[in-house]
C-alpha atoms as a PDB file:
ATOM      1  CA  UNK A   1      99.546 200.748 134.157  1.00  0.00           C
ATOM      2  CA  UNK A   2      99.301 204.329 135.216  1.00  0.00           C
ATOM      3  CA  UNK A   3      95.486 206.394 135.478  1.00  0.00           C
ATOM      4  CA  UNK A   4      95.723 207.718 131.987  1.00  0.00           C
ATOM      5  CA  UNK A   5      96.218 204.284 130.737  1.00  0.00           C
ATOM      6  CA  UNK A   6      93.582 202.687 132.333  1.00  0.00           C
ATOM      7  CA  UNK A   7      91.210 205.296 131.310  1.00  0.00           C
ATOM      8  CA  UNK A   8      91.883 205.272 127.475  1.00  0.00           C
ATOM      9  CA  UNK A   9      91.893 201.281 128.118  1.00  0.00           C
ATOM     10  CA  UNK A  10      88.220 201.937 129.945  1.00  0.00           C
ATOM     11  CA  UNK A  11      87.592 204.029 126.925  1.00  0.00           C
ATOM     12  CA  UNK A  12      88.252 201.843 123.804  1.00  0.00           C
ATOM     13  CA  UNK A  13      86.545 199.372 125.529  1.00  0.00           C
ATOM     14  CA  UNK A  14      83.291 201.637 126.242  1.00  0.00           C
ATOM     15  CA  UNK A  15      83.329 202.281 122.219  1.00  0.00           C
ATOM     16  CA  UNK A  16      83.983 198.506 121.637  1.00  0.00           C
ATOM     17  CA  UNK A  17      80.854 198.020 123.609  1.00  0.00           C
ATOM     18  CA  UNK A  18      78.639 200.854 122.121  1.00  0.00           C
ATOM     19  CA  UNK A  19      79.648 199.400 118.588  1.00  0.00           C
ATOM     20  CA  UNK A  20      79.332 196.243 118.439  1.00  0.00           C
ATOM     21  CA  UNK A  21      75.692 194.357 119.566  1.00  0.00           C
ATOM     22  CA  UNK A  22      77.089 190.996 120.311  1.00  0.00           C
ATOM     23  CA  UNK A  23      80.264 189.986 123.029  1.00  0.00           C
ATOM     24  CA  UNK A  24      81.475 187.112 124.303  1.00  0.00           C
ATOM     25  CA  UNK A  25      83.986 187.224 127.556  1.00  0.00           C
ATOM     26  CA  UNK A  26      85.935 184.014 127.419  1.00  0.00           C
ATOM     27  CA  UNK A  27      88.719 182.240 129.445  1.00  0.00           C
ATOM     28  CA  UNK A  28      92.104 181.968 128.144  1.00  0.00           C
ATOM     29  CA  UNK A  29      93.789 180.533 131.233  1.00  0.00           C
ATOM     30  CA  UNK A  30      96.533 178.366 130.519  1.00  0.00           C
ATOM     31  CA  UNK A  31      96.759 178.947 126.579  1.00  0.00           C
ATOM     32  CA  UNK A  32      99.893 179.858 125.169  1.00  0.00           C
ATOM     33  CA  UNK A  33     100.415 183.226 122.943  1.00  0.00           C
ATOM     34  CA  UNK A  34     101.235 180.957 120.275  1.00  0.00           C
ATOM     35  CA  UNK A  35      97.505 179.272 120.464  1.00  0.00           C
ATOM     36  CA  UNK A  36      96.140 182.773 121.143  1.00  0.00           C
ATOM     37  CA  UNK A  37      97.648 184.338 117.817  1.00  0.00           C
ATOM     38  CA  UNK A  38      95.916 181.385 116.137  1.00  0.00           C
ATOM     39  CA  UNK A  39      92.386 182.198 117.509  1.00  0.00           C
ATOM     40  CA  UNK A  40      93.491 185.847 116.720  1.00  0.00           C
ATOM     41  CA  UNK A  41      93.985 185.095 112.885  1.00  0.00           C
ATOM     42  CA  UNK A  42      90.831 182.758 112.078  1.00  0.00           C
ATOM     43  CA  UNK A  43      88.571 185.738 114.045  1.00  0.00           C
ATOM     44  CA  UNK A  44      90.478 188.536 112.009  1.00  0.00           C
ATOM     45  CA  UNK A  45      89.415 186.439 108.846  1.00  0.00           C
ATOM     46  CA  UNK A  46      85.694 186.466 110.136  1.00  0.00           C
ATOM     47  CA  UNK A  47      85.292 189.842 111.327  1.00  0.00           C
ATOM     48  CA  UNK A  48      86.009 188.881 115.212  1.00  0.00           C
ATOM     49  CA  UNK A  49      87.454 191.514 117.302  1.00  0.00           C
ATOM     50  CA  UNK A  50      89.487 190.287 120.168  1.00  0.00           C
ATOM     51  CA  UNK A  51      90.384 192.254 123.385  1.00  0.00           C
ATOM     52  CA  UNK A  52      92.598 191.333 126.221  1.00  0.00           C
ATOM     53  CA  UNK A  53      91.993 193.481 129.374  1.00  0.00           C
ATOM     54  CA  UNK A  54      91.822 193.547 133.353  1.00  0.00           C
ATOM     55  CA  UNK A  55      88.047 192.248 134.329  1.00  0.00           C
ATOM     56  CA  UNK A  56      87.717 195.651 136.581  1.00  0.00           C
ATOM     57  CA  UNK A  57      88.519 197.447 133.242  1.00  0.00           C
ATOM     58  CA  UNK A  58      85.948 195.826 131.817  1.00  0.00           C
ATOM     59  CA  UNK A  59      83.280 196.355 134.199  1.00  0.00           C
ATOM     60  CA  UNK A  60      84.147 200.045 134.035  1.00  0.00           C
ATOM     61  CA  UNK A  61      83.784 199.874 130.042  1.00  0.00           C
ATOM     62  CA  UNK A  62      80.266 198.318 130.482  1.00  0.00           C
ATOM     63  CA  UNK A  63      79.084 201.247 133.468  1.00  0.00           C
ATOM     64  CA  UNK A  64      80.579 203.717 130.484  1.00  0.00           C
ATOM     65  CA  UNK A  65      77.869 202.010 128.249  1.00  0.00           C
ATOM     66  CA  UNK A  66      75.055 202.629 130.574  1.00  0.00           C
ATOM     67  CA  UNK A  67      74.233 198.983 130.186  1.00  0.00           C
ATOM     68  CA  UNK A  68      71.638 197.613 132.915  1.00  0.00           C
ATOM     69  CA  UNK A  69      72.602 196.742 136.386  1.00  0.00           C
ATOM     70  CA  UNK A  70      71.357 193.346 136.144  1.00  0.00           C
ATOM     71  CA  UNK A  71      73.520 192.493 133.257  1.00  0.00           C
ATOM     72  CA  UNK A  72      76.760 194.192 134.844  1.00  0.00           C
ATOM     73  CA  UNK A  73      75.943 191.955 137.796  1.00  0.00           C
ATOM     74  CA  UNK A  74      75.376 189.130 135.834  1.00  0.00           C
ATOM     75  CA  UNK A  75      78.673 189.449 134.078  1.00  0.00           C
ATOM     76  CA  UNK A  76      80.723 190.404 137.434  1.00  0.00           C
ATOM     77  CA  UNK A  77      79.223 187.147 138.956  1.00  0.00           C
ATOM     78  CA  UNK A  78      79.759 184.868 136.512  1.00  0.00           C
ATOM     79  CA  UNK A  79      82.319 186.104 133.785  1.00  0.00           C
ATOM     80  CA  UNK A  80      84.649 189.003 134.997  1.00  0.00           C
ATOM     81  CA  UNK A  81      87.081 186.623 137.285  1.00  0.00           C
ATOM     82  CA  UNK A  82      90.632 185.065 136.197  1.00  0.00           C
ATOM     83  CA  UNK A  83      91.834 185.811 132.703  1.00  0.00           C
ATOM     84  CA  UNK A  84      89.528 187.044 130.183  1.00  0.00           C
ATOM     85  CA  UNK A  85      89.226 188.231 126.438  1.00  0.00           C
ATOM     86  CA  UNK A  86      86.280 189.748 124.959  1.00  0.00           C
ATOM     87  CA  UNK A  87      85.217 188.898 121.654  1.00  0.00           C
ATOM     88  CA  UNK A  88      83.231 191.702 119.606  1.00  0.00           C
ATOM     89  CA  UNK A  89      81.038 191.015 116.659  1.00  0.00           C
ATOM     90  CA  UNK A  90      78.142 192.409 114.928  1.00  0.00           C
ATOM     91  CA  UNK A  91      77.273 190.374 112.093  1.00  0.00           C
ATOM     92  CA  UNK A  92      77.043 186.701 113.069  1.00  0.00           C
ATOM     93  CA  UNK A  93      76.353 186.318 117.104  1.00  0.00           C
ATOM     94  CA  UNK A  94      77.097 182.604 116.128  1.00  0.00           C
ATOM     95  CA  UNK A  95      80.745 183.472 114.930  1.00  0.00           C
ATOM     96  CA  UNK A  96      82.464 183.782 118.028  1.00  0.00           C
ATOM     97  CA  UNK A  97      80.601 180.319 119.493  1.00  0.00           C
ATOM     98  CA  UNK A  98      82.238 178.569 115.941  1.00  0.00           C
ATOM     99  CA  UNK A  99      85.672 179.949 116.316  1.00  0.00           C
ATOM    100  CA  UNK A 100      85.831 179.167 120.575  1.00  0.00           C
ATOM    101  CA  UNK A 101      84.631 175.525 119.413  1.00  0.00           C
ATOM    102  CA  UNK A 102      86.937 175.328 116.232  1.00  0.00           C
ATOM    103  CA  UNK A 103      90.082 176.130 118.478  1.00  0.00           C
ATOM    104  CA  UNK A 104      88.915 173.628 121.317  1.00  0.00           C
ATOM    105  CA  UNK A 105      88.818 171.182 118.802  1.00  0.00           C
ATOM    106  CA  UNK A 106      92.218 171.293 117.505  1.00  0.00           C
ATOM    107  CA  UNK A 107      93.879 171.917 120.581  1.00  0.00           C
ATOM    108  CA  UNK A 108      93.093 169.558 123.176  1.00  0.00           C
ATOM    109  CA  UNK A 109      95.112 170.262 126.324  1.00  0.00           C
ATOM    110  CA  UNK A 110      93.692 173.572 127.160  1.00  0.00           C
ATOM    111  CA  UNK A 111      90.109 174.907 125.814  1.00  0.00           C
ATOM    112  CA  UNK A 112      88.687 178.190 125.921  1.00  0.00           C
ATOM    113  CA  UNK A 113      85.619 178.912 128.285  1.00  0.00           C
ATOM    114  CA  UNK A 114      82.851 180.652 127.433  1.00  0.00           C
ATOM    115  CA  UNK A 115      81.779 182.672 130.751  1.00  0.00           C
ATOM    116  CA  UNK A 116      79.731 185.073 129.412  1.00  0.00           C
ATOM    117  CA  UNK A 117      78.206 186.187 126.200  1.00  0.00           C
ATOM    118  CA  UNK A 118      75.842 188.911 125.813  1.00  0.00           C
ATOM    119  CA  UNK A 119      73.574 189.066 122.413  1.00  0.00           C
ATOM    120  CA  UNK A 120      71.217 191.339 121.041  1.00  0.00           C
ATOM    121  CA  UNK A 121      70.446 192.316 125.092  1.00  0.00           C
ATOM    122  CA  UNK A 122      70.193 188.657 126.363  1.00  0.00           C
ATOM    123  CA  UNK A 123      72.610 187.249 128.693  1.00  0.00           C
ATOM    124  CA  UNK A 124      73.610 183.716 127.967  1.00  0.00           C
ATOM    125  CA  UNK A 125      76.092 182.652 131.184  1.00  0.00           C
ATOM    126  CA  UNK A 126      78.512 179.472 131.037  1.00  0.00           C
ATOM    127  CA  UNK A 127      80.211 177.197 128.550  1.00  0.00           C
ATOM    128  CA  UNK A 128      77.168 174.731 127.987  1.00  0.00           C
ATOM    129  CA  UNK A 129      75.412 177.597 125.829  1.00  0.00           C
ATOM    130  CA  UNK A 130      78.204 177.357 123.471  1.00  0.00           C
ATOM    131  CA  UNK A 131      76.767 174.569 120.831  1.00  0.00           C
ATOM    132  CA  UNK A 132      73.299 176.542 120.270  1.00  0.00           C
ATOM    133  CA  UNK A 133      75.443 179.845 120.047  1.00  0.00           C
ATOM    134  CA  UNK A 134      77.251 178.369 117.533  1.00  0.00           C
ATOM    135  CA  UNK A 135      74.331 177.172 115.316  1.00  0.00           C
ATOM    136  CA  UNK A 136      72.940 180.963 115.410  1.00  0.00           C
ATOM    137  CA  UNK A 137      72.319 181.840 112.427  1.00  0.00           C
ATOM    138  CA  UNK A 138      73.481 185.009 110.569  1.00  0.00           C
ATOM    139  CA  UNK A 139      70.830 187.976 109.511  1.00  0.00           C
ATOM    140  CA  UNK A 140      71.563 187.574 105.899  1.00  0.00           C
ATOM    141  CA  UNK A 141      71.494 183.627 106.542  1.00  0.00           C
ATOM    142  CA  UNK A 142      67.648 184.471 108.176  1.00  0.00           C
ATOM    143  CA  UNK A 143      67.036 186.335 105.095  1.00  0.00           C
ATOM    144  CA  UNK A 144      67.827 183.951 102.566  1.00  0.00           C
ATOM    145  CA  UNK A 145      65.832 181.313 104.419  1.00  0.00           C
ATOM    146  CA  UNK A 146      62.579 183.318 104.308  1.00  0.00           C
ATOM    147  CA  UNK A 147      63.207 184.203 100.592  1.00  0.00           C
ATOM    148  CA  UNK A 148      63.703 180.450  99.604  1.00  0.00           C
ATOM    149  CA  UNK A 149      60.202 179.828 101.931  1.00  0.00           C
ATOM    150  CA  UNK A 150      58.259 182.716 100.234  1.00  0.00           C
ATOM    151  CA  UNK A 151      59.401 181.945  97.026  1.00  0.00           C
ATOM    152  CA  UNK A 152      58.491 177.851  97.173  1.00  0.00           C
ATOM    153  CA  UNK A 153      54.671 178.979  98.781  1.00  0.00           C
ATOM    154  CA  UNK A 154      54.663 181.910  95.637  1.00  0.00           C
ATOM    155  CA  UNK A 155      55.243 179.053  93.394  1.00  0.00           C
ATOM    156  CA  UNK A 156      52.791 176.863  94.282  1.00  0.00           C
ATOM    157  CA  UNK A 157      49.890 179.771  94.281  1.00  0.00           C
ATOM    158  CA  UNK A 158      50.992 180.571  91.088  1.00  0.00           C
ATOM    159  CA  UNK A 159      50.377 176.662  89.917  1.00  0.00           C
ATOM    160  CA  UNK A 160      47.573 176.732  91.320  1.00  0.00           C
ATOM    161  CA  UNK A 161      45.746 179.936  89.755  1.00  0.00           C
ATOM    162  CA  UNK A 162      47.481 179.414  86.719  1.00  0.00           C
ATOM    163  CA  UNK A 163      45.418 175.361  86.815  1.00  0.00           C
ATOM    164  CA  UNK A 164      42.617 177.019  87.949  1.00  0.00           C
ATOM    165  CA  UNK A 165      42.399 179.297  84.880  1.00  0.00           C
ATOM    166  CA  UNK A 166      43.167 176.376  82.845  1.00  0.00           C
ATOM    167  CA  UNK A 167      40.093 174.663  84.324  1.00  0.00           C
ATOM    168  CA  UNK A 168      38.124 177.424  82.908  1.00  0.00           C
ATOM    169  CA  UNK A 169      39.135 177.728  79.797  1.00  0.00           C
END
C-alpha cells in the first residue's frame, strides 16, 4: 500500500470516526472470509458498518479525530494489536455487542474478541464487557420505556382525581 493509499485509508476512517458515536475494534484472528461475509450481512441488515484496516491506520484515523490522548492510549494498549475490524454504529451501541455474540454462538471454533469499544465517550476495554453491551438499550427503546412509565403514573392520577371528584359530588 503506497502513501496515497494509506492516507485516503487514514481518511475514510477519520470520517467513519467523526460520524458515527459508537465503535467497537474486534478480533477476527483465525476466522475465515466465509464466516466474515456472514457477520458482514447480519450487520448490513442492522445498520453495522464494518471496516478492516492496519491498527497504525487506525490510530492515525483516531489522532485525525482529535479524540483524547487517554482514549488513543487506551485503545493502542489494549485494542490496536493483531487483526482488527472496527464496527461503526450510531443508533443502537448494543447492536454490535448482539451481532459479535450472535456469530460466537453459531460458530464455535473461532469467536470474535471484543478489545475495545468506545460509546458515547466511555471506553469499555476487553471481551467480558460484551454481555452488558449487548443488553444496551436503543434511544427509541429508552423512549418508549419512559412513555409506557409516564403514561401508567398519568393514569392512575387521573383515577384518582377523577374518584376524588366523585367523592364530592
Amino acid at each position: 500500500m503506497n502513501k496515497g493509499n494509506k492516507t485516503e485509508v487514514i481518511n475514510c476512517l477519520a470520517e467513519d470516526f467523526s460520524k458515527y458515536n459508537c465503535f467497537y475494534i474486534v478480533d477476527t484472528t483465525g476466522i475465515s472470509v466465509n464466516k466474515i461475509r456472514f457477520l458482514q450481512r447480519d450487520c448490513r441488515d442492522n445498520k453495522i458498518v464494518l471496516k478492516v484496516s492496519k491498527n497504525t491506520l487506525i490510530r492515525k484515523a483516531m489522532k485525525q479525530v482529535k479524540y483524547s490522548e487517554e482514549i488513543i492510549k487506551t485503545f493502542s494498549e489494549n485494542a490496536l494489536k493483531n487483526m482488527s475490524m472496527v464496527m461503526f454504529v450510531n443508533e443502537n451501541a448494543g447492536l454490535p455487542a448482539k451481532a459479535i455474540k450472535k456469530f460466537n454462538t453459531l460458530n464455535s471454533e473461532n469467536n470474535i474478541v471484543l478489545k475495545c469499544a468506545y460509546i458515547m465517550g466511555e471506553c469499555y476495554v476487553g471481551n467480558e464487557c460484551l454481555d452488558s453491551l449487548s443488553r444496551l438499550k436503543s434511544k427509541n427503546e429508552v423512549i418508549a420505556e419512559i412513555i409506557i412509565g409516564l403514561k401508567g403514573g398519568i393514569s392512575k392520577i387521573v383515577s384518582g382525581l377523577l374518584n376524588r371528584l366523585e367523592k364530592n359530588v
